[in-house]
Protein backbone atom coordinates (compact mmCIF):
# COMPACT_ATOMS: atom_id res chain seq x y z
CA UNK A 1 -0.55 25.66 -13.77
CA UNK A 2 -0.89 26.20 -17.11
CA UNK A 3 -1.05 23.80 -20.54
CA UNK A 4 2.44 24.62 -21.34
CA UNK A 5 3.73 23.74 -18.00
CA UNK A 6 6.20 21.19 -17.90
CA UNK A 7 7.28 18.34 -15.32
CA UNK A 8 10.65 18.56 -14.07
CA UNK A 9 12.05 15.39 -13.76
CA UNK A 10 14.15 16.80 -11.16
CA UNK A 11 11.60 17.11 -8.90
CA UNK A 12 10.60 13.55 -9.30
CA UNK A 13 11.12 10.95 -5.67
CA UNK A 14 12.96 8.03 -8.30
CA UNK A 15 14.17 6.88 -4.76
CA UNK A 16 10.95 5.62 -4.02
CA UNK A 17 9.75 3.87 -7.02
CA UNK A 18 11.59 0.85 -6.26
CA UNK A 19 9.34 0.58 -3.12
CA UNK A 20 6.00 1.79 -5.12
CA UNK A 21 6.85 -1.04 -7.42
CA UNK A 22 7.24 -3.54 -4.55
CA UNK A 23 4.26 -2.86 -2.79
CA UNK A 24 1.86 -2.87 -5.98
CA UNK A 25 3.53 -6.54 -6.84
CA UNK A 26 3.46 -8.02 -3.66
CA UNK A 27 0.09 -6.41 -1.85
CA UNK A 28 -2.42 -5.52 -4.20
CA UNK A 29 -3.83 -9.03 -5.04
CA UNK A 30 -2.08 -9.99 -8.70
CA UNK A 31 -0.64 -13.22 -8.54
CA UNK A 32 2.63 -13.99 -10.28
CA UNK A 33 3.45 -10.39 -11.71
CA UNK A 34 4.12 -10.28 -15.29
CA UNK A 35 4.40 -6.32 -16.06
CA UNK A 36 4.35 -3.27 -13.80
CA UNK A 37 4.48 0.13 -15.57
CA UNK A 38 4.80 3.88 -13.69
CA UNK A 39 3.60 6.18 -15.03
CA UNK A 40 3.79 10.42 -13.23
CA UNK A 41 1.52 13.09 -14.37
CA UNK A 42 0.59 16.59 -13.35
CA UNK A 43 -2.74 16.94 -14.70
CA UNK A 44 -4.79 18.26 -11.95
CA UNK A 45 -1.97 20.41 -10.47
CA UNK A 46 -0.37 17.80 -8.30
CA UNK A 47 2.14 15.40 -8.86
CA UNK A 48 0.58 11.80 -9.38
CA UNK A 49 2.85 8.54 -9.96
CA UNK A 50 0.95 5.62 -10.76
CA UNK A 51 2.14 2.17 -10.84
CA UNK A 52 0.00 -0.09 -12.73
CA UNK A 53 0.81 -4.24 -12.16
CA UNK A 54 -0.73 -6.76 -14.70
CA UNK A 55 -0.60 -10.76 -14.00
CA UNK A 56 -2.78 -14.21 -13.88
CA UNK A 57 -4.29 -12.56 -11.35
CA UNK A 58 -5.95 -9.20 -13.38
CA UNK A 59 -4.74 -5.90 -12.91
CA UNK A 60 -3.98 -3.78 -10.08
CA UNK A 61 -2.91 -0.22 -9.25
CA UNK A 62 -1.48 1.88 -6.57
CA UNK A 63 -1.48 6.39 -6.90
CA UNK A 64 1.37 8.17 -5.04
CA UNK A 65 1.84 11.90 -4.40
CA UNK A 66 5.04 13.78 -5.26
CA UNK A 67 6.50 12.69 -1.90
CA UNK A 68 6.15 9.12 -2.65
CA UNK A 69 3.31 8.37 -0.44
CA UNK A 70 0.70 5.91 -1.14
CA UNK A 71 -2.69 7.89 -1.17
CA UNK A 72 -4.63 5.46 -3.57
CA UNK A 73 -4.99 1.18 -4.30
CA UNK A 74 -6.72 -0.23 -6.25
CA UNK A 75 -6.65 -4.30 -5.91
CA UNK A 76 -6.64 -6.52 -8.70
CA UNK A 77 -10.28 -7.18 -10.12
């Protein structure tokens, strides 16, 4: 892949963000949610959607791949 590749929303799983978003509020240690935030990038080469969760509780983060598929968590610290 080159710099001047682009992302093609297209190709993008939307119907598994609503899940993504779920999981990273409700598993990954912030209490009482205030902001969530995904965010997809392809700067490696593959596909990564990251949803970041903020709260009381610190900050959190789960990585997807391009299927939708949790590979990464990070709990809240």
């Amino acid at each position: 892949m080159g710099p001047n590749t682009v992302l093609s929303h297209s190709t993008l799983p939307y119907d598994r963000f609503p899940a993504l978003v779920e999981e990273a509020t409700t598993t990954l240690g912030v209490r009482s949610p205030r902001s969530w935030q995904i965010t997809v990038d392809r700067l490696t080469g593959s596909l990564v959607i990251r949803v970041v969760v903020t709260g009381p509780g610190g900050t959190a983060s789960l990585e997807a791949n391009g299927q939708g598929k949790v590979v990464r968590r990070a709990p809240a610290r």
